[in-house]
Structure formats: structure tokens, C-alpha cells
PDB file of N, CA and C in Angstrom:
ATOM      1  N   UNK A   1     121.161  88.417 101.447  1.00  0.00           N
ATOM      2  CA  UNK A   1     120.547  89.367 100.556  1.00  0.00           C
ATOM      3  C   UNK A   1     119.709  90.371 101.344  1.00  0.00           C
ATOM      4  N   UNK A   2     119.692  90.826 102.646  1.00  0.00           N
ATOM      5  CA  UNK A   2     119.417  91.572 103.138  1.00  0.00           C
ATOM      6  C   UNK A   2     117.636  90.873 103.871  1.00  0.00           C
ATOM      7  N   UNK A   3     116.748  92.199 103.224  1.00  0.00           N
ATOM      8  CA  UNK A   3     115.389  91.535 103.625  1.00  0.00           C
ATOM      9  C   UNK A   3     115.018  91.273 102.448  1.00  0.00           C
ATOM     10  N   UNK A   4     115.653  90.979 101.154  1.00  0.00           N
ATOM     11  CA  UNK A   4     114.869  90.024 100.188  1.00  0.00           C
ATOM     12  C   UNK A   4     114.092  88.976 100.814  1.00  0.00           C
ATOM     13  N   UNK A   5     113.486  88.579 100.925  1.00  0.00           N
ATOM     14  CA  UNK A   5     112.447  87.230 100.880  1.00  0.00           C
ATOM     15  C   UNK A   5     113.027  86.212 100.372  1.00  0.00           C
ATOM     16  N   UNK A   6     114.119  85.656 101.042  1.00  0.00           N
ATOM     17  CA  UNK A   6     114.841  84.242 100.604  1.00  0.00           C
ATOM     18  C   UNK A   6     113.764  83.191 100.611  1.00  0.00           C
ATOM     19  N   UNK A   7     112.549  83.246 101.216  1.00  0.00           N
ATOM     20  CA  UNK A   7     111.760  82.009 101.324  1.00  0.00           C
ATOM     21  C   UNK A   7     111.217  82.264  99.954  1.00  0.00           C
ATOM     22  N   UNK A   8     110.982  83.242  99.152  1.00  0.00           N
ATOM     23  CA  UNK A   8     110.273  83.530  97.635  1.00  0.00           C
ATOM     24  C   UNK A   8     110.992  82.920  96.556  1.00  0.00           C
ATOM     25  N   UNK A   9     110.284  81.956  95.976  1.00  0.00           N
ATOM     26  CA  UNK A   9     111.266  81.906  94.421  1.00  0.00           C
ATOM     27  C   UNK A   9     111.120  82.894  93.989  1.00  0.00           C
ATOM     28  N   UNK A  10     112.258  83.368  93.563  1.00  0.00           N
ATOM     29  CA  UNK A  10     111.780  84.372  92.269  1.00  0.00           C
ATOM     30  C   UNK A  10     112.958  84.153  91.457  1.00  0.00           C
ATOM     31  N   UNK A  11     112.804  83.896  89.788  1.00  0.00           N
ATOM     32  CA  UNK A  11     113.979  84.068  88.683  1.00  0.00           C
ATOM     33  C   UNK A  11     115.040  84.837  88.565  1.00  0.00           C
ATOM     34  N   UNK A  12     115.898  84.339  88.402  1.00  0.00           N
ATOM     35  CA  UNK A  12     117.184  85.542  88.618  1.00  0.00           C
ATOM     36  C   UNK A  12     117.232  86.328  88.181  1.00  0.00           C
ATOM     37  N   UNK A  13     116.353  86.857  86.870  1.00  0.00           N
ATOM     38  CA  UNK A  13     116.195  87.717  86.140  1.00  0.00           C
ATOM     39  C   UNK A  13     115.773  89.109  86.825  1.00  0.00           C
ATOM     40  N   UNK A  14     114.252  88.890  87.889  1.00  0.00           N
ATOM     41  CA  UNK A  14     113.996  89.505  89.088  1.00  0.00           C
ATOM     42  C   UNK A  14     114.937  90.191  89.842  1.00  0.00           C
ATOM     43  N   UNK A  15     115.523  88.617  90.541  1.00  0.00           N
ATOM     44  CA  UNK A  15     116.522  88.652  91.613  1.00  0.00           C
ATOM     45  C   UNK A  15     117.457  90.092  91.357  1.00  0.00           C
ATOM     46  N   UNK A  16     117.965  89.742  89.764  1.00  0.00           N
ATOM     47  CA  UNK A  16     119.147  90.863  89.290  1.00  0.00           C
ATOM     48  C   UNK A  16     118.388  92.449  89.714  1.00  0.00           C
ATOM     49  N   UNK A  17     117.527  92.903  88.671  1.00  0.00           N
ATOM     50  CA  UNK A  17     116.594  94.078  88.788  1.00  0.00           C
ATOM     51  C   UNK A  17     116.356  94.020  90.634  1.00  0.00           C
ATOM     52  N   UNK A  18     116.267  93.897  91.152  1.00  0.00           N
ATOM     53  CA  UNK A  18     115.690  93.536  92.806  1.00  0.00           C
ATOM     54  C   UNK A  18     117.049  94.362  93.803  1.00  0.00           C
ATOM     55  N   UNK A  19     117.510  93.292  92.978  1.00  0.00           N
ATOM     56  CA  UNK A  19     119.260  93.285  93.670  1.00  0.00           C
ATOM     57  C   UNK A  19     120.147  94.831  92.909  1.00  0.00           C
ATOM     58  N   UNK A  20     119.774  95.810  91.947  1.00  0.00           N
ATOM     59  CA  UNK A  20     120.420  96.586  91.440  1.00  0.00           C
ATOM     60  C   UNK A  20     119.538  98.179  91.805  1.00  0.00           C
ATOM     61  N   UNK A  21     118.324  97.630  92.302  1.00  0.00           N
ATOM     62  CA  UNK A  21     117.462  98.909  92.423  1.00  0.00           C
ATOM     63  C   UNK A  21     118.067  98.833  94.120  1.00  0.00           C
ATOM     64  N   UNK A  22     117.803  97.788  95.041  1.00  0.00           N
ATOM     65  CA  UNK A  22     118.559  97.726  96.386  1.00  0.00           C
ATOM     66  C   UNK A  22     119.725  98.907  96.427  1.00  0.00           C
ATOM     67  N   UNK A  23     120.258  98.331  95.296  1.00  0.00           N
ATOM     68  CA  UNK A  23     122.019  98.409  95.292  1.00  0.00           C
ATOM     69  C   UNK A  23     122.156 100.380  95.187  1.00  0.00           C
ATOM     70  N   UNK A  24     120.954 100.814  94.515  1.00  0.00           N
ATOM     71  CA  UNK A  24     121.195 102.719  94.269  1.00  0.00           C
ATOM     72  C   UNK A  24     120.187 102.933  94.643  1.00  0.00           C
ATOM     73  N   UNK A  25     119.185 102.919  95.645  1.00  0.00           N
ATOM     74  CA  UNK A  25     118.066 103.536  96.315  1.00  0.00           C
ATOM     75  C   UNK A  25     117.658 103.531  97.641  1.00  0.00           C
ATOM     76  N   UNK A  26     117.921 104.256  98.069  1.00  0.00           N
ATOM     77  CA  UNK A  26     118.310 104.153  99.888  1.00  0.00           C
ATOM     78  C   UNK A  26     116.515 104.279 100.685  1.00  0.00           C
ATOM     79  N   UNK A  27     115.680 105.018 100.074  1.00  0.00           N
ATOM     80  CA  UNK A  27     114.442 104.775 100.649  1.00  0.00           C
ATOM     81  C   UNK A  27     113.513 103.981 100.449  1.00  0.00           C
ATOM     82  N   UNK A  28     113.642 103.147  99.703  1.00  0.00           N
ATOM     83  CA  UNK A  28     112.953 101.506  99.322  1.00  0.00           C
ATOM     84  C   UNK A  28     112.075 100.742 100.311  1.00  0.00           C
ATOM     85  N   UNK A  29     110.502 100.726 100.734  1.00  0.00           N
ATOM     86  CA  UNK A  29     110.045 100.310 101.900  1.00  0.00           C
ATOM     87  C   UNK A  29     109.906  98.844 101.271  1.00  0.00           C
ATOM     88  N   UNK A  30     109.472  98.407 100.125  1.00  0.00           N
ATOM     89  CA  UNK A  30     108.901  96.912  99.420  1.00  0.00           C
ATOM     90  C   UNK A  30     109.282  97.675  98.158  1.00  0.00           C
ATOM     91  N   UNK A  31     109.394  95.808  97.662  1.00  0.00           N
ATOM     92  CA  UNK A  31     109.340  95.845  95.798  1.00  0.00           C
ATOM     93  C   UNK A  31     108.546  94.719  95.803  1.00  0.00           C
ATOM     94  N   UNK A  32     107.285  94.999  95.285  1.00  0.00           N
ATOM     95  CA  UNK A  32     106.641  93.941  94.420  1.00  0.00           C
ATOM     96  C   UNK A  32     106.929  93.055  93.525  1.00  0.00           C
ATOM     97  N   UNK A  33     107.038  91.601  92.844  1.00  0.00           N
ATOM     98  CA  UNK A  33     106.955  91.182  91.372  1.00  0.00           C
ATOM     99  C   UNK A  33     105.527  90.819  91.068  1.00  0.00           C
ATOM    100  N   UNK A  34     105.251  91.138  89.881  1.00  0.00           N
ATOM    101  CA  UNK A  34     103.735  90.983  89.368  1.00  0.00           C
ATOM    102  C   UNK A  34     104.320  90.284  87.891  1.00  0.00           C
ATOM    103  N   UNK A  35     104.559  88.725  88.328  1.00  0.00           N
ATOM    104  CA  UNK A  35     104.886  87.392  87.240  1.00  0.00           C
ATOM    105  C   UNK A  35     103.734  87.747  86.133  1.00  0.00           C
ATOM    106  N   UNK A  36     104.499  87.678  84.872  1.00  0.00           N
ATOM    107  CA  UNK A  36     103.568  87.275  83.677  1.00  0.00           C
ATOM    108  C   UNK A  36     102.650  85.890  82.916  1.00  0.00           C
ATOM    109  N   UNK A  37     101.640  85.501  83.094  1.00  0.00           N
ATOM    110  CA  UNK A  37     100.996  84.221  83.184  1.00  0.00           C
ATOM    111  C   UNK A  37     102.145  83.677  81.783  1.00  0.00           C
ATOM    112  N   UNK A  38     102.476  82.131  82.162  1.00  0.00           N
ATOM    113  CA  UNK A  38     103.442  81.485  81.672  1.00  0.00           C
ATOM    114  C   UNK A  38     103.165  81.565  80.252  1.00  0.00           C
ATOM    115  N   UNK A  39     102.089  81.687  79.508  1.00  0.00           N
ATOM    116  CA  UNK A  39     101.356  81.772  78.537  1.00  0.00           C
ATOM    117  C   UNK A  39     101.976  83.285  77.619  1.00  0.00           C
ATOM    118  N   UNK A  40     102.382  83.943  78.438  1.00  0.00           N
ATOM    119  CA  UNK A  40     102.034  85.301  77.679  1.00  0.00           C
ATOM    120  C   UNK A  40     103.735  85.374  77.568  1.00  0.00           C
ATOM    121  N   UNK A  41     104.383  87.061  76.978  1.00  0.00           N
ATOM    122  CA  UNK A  41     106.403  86.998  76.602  1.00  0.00           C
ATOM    123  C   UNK A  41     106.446  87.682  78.258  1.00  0.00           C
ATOM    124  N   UNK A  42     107.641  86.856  78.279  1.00  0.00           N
ATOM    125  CA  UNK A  42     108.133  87.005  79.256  1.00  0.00           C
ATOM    126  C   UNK A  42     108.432  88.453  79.521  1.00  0.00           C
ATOM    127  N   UNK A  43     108.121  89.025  80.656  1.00  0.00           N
ATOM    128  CA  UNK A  43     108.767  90.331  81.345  1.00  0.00           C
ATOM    129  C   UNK A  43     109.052  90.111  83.012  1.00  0.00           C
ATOM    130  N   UNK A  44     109.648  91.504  83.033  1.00  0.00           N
ATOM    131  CA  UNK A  44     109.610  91.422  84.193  1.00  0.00           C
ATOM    132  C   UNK A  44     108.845  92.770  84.526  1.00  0.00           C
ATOM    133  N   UNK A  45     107.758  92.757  85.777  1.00  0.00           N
ATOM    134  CA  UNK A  45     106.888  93.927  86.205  1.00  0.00           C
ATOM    135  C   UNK A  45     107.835  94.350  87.806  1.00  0.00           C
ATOM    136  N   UNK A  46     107.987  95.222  87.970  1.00  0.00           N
ATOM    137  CA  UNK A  46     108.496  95.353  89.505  1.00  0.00           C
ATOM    138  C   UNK A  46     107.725  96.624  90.057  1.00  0.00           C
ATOM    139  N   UNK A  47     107.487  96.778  91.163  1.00  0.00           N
ATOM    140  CA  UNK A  47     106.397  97.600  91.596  1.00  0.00           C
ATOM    141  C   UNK A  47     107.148  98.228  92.651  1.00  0.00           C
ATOM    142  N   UNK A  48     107.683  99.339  93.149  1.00  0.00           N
ATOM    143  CA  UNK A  48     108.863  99.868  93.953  1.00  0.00           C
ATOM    144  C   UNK A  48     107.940 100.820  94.921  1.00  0.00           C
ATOM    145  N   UNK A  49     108.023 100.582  96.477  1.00  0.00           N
ATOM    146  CA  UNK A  49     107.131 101.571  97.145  1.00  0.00           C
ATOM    147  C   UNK A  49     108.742 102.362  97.772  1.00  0.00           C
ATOM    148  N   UNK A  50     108.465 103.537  97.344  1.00  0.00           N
ATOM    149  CA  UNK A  50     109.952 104.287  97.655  1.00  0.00           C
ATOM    150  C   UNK A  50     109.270 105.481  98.667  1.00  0.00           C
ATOM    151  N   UNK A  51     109.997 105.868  99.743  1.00  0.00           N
ATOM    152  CA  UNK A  51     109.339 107.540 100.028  1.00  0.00           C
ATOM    153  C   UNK A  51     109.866 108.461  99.281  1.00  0.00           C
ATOM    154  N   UNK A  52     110.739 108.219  98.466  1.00  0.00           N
ATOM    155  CA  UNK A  52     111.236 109.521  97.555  1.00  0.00           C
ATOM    156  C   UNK A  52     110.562 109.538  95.941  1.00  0.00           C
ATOM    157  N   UNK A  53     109.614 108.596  96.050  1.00  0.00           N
ATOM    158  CA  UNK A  53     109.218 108.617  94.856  1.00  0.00           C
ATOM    159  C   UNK A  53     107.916 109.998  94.517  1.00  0.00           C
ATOM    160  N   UNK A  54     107.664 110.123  93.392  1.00  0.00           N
ATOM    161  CA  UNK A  54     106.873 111.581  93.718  1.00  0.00           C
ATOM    162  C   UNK A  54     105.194 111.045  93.486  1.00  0.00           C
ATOM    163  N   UNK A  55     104.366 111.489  94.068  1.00  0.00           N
ATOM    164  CA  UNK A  55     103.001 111.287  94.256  1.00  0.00           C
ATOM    165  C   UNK A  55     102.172 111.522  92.502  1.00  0.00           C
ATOM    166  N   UNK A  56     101.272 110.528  91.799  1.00  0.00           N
ATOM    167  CA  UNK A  56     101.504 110.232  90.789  1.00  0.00           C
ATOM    168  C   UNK A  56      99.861 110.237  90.684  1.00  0.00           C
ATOM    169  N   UNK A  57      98.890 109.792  90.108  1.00  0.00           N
ATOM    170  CA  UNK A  57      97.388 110.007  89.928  1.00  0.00           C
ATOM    171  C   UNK A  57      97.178 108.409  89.464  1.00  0.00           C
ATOM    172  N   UNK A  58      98.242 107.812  89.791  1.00  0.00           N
ATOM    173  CA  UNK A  58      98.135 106.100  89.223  1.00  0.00           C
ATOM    174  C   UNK A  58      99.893 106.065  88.599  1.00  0.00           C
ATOM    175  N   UNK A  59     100.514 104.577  89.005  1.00  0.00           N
ATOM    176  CA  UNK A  59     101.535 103.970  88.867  1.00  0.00           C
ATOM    177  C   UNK A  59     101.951 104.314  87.757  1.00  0.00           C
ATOM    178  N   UNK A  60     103.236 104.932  86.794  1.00  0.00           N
ATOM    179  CA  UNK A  60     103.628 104.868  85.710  1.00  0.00           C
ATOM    180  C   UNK A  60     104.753 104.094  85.366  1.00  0.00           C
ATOM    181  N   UNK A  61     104.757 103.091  84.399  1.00  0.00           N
ATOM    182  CA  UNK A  61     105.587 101.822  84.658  1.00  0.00           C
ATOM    183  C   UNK A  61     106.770 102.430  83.780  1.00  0.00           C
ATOM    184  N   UNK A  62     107.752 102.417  84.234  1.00  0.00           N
ATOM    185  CA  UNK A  62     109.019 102.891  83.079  1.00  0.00           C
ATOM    186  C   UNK A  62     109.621 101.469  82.586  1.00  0.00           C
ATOM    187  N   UNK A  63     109.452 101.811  81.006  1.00  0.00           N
ATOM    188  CA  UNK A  63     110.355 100.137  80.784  1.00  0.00           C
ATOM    189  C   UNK A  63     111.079 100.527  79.668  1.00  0.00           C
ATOM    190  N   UNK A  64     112.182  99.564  79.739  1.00  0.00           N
ATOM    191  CA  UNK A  64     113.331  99.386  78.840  1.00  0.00           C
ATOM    192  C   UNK A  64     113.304  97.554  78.471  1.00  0.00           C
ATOM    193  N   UNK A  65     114.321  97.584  77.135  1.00  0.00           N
ATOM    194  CA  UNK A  65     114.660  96.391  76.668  1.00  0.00           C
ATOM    195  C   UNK A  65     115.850  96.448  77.917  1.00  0.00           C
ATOM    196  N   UNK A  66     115.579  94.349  77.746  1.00  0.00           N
ATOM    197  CA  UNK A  66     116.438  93.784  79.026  1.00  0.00           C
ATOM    198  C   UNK A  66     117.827  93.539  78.374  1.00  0.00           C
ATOM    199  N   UNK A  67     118.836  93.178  78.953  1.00  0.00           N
ATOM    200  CA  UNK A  67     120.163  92.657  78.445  1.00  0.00           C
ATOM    201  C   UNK A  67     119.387  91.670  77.700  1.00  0.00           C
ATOM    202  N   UNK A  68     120.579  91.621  76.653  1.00  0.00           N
ATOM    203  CA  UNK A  68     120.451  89.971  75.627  1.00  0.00           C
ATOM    204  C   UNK A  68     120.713  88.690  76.082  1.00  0.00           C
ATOM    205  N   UNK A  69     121.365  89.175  77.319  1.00  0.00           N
ATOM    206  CA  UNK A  69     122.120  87.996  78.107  1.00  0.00           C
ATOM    207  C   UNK A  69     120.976  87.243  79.204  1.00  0.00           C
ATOM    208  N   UNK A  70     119.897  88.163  78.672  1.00  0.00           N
ATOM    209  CA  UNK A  70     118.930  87.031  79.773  1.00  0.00           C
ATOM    210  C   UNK A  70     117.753  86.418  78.734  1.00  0.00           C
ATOM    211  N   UNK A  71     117.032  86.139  79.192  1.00  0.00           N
ATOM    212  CA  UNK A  71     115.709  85.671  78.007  1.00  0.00           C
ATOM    213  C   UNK A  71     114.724  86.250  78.562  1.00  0.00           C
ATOM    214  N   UNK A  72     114.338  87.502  79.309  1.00  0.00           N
ATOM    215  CA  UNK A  72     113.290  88.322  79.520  1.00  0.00           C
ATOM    216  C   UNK A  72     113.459  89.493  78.573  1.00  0.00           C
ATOM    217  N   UNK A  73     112.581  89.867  77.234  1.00  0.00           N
ATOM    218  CA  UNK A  73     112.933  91.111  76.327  1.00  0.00           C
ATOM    219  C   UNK A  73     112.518  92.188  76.921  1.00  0.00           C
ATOM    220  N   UNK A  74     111.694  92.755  78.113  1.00  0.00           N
ATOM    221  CA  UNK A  74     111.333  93.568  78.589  1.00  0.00           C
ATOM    222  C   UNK A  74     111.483  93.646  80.320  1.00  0.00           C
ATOM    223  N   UNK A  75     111.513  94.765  80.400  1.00  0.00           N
ATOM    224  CA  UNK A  75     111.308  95.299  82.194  1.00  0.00           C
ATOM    225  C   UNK A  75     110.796  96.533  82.153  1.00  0.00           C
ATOM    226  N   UNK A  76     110.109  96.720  83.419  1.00  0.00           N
ATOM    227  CA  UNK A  76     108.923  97.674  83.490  1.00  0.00           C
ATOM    228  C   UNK A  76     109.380  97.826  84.957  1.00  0.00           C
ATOM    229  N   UNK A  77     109.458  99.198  85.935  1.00  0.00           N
ATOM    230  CA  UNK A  77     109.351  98.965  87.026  1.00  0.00           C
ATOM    231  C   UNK A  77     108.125 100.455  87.240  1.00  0.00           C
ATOM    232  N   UNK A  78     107.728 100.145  88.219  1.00  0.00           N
ATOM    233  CA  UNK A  78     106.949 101.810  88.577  1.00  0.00           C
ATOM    234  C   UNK A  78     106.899 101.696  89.953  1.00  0.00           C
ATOM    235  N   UNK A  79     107.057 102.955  90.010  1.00  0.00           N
ATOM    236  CA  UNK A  79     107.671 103.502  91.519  1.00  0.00           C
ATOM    237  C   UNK A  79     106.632 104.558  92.235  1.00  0.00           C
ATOM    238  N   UNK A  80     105.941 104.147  93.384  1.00  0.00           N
ATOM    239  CA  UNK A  80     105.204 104.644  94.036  1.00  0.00           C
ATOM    240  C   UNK A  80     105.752 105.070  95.464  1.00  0.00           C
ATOM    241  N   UNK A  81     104.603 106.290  95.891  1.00  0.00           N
ATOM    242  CA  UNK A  81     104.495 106.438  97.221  1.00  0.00           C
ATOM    243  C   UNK A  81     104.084 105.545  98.319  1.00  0.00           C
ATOM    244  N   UNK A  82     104.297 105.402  99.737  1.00  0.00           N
ATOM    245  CA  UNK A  82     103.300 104.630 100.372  1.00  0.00           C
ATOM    246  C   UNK A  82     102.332 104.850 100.740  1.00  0.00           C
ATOM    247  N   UNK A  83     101.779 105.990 100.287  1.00  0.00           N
ATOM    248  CA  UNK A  83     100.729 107.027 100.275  1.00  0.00           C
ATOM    249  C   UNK A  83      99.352 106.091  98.831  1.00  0.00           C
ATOM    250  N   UNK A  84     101.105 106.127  98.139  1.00  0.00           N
ATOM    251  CA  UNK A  84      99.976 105.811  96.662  1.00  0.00           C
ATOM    252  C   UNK A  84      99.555 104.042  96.591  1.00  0.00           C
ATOM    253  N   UNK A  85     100.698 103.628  97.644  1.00  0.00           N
ATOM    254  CA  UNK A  85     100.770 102.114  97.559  1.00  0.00           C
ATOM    255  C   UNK A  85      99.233 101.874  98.446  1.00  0.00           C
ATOM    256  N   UNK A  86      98.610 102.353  99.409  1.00  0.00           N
ATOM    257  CA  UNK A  86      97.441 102.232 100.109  1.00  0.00           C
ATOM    258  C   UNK A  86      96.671 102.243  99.040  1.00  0.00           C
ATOM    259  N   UNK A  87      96.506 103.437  98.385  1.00  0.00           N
ATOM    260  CA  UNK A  87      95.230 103.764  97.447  1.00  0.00           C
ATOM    261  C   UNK A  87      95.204 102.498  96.155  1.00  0.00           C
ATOM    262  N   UNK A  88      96.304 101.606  96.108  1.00  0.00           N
ATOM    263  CA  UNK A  88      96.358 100.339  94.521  1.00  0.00           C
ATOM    264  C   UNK A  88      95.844  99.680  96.146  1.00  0.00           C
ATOM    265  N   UNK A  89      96.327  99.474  96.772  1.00  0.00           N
ATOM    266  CA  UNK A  89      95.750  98.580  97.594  1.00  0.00           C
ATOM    267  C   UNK A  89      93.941  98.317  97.819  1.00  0.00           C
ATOM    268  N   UNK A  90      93.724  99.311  97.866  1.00  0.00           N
ATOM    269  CA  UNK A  90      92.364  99.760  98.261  1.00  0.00           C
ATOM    270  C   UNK A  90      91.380  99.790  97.200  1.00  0.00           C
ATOM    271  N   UNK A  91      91.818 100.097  95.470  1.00  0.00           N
ATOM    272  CA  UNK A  91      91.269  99.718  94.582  1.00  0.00           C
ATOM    273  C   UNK A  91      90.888 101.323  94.047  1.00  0.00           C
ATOM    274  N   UNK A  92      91.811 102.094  94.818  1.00  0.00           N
ATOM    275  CA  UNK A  92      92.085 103.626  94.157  1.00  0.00           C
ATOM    276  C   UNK A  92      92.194 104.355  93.308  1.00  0.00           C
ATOM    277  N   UNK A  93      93.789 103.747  93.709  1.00  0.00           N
ATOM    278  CA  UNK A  93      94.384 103.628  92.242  1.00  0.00           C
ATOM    279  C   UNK A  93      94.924 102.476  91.354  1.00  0.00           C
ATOM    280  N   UNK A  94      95.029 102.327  89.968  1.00  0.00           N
ATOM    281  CA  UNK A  94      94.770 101.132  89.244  1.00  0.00           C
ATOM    282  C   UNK A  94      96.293 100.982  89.038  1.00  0.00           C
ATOM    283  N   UNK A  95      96.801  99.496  88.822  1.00  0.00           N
ATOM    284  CA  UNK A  95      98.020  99.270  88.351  1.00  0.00           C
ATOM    285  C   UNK A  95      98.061  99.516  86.826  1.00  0.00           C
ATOM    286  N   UNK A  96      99.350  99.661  85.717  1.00  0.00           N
ATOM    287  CA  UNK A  96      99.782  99.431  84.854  1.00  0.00           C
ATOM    288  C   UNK A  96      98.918  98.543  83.802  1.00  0.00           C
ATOM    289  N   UNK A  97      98.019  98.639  82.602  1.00  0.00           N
ATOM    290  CA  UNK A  97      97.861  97.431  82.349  1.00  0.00           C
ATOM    291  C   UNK A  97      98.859  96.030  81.918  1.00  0.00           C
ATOM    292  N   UNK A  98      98.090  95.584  82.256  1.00  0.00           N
ATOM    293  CA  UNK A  98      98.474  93.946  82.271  1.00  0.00           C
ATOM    294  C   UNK A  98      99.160  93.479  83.460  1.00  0.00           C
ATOM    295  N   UNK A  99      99.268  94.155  84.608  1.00  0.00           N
ATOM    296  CA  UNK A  99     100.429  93.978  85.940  1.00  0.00           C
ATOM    297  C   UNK A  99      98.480  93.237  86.507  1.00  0.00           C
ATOM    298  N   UNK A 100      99.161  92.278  86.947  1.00  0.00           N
ATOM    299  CA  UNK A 100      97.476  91.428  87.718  1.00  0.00           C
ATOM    300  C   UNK A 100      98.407  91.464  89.077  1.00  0.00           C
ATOM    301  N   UNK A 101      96.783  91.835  90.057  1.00  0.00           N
ATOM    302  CA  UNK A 101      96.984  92.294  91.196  1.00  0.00           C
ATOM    303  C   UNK A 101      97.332  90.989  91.933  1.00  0.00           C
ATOM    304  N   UNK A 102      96.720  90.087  91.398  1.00  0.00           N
ATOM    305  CA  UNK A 102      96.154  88.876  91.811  1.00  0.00           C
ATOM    306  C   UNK A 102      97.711  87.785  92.205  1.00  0.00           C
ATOM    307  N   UNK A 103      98.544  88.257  91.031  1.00  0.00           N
ATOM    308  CA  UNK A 103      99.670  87.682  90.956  1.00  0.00           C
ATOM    309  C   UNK A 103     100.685  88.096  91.484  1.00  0.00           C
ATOM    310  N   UNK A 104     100.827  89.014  92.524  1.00  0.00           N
ATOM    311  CA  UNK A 104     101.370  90.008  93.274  1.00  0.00           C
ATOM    312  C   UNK A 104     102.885  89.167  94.274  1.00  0.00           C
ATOM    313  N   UNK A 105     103.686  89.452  94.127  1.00  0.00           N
ATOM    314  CA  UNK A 105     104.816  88.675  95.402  1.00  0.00           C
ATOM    315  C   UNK A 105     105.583  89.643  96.077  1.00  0.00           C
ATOM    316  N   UNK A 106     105.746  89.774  97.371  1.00  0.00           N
ATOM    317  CA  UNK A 106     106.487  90.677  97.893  1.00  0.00           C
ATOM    318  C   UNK A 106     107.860  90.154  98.206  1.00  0.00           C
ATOM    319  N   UNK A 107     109.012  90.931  97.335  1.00  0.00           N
ATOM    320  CA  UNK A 107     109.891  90.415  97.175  1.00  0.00           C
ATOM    321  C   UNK A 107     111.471  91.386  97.987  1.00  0.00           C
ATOM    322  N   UNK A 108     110.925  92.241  98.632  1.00  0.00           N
ATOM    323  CA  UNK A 108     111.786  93.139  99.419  1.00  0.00           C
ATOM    324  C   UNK A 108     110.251  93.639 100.701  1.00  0.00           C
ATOM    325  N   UNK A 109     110.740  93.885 101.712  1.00  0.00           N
ATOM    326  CA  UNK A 109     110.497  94.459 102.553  1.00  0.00           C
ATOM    327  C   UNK A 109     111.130  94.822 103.754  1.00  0.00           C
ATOM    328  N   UNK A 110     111.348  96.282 103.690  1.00  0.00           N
ATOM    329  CA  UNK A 110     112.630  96.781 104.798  1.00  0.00           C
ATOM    330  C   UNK A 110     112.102  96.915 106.024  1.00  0.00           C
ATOM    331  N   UNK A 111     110.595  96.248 106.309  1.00  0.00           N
ATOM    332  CA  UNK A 111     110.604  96.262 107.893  1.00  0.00           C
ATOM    333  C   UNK A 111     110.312  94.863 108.027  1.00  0.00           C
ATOM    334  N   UNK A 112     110.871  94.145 107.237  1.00  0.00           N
ATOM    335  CA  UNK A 112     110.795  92.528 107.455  1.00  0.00           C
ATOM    336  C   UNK A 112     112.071  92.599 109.124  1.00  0.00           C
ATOM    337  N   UNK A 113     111.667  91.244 109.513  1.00  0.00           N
ATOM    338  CA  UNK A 113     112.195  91.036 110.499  1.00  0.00           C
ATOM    339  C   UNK A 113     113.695  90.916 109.994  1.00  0.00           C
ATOM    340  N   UNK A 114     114.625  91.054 110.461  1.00  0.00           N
ATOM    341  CA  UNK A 114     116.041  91.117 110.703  1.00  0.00           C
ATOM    342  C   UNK A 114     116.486  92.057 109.311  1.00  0.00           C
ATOM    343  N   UNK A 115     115.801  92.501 108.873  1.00  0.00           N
ATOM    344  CA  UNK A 115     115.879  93.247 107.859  1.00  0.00           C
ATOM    345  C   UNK A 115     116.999  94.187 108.337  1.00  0.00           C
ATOM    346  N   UNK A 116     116.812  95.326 109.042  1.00  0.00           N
ATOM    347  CA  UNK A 116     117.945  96.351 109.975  1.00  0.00           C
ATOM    348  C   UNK A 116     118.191  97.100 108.852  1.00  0.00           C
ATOM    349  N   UNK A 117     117.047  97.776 107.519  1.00  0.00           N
ATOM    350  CA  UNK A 117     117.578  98.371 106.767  1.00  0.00           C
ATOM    351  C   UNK A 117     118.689  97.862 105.571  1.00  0.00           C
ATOM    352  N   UNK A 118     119.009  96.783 105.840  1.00  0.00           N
ATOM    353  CA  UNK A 118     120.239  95.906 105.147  1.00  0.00           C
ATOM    354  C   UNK A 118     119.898  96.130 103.941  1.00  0.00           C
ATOM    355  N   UNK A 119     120.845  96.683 102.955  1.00  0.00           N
ATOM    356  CA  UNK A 119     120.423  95.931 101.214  1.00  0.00           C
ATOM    357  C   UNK A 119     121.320  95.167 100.538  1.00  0.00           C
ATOM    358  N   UNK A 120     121.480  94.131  99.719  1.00  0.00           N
ATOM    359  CA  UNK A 120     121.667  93.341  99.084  1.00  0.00           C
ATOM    360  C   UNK A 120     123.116  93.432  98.983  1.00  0.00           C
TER     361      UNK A 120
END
């Protein structure tokens, strides 16, 4: 799977979204997942640090209903600079509500080791 993070669980539900943004976006540095506490409806949050993404005043999460064929009813991804990814880092700029920072997994990174740019 390229530099996915095979050591990460993550739900296939993820995996899919992970594996389809890989699959049509050639400047992709990391994708975040920001898991929903088990408690709350299931989504999926994905957090995309792209260089082609356009410079934003804070993350805007785009979401759609998921296939029927999975049991997540929602996905949300928002797509940042690595410009903008420093400033959420730093406490800059704010995530999406309800995306907890706290719960954060890095689930792509293209300067992971043996990575070589590879996608999925």
C-alpha cells in the first residue's frame, strides 16, 4: 500500500477513502484520521496535507453521505496546505468542529521511509 502506515489499524472504511484519494492526487504529503469517540455516529474525518491545496483561514471539511455498503453514514475530508498544516499544529489554526486533535493518526506519509512517492 505504498507509505500507508501498515503498522496503523485503521477500518476499512478509512483504508477505502485513504486508498481512493492516493489513487487521484499526486501531491499528497500526509492524510490524517481523526476517529470518532466510539460513543458518538460513526464517520469518517480525513485531514489531507496536499501542496495543491489552496491556502484557507482554517480547514474546511467537505462531506458527503458514505456508500450504503459500508456502516459509516458520513465522510468529511479537508484539505490543507503544509503551510496551513504548521499553523493547526501550532494552535493557529482550529480544526473542523468535532475533529479532536487529541485523536489524531497519521495514516499516509510520503516521506515515510521506503515510501519513494509510491501510492496505493
Amino acid at each position: 500500500m505504498g507509505a500507508v502506515l501498515e503498522a496503523v489499524s485503521i477500518p476499512g472504511e478509512v483504508r477505502t477513502v485513504v486508498e481512493h484519494h492516493l489513487a487521484t492526487a499526486d501531491r499528497l504529503r500526509q492524510i490524517w484520521w481523526f476517529p470518532t469517540p466510539p460513543e458518538s455516529e460513526r464517520r469518517v474525518y480525513v485531514l489531507e496535507v496536499d501542496d495543491e491545496a489552496l491556502p484557507e483561514q482554517g480547514p474546511r471539511a467537505l462531506a458527503w453521505a458514505f456508500s450504503a455498503l459500508h456502516d459509516y453514514p458520513a465522510v468529511a475530508v479537508a484539505m490543507v496546505t503544509p503551510a496551513d498544516w504548521q499553523r493547526i499544529e501550532s494552535g493557529a489554526l482550529l480544526l473542523p468542529a468535532g475533529w479532536d486533535w487529541g485523536r489524531r493518526v497519521l495514516v499516509y506519509d510520503a516521506d515515510a521511509p521506503g515510501a519513494n512517492g509510491s501510492r496505493a
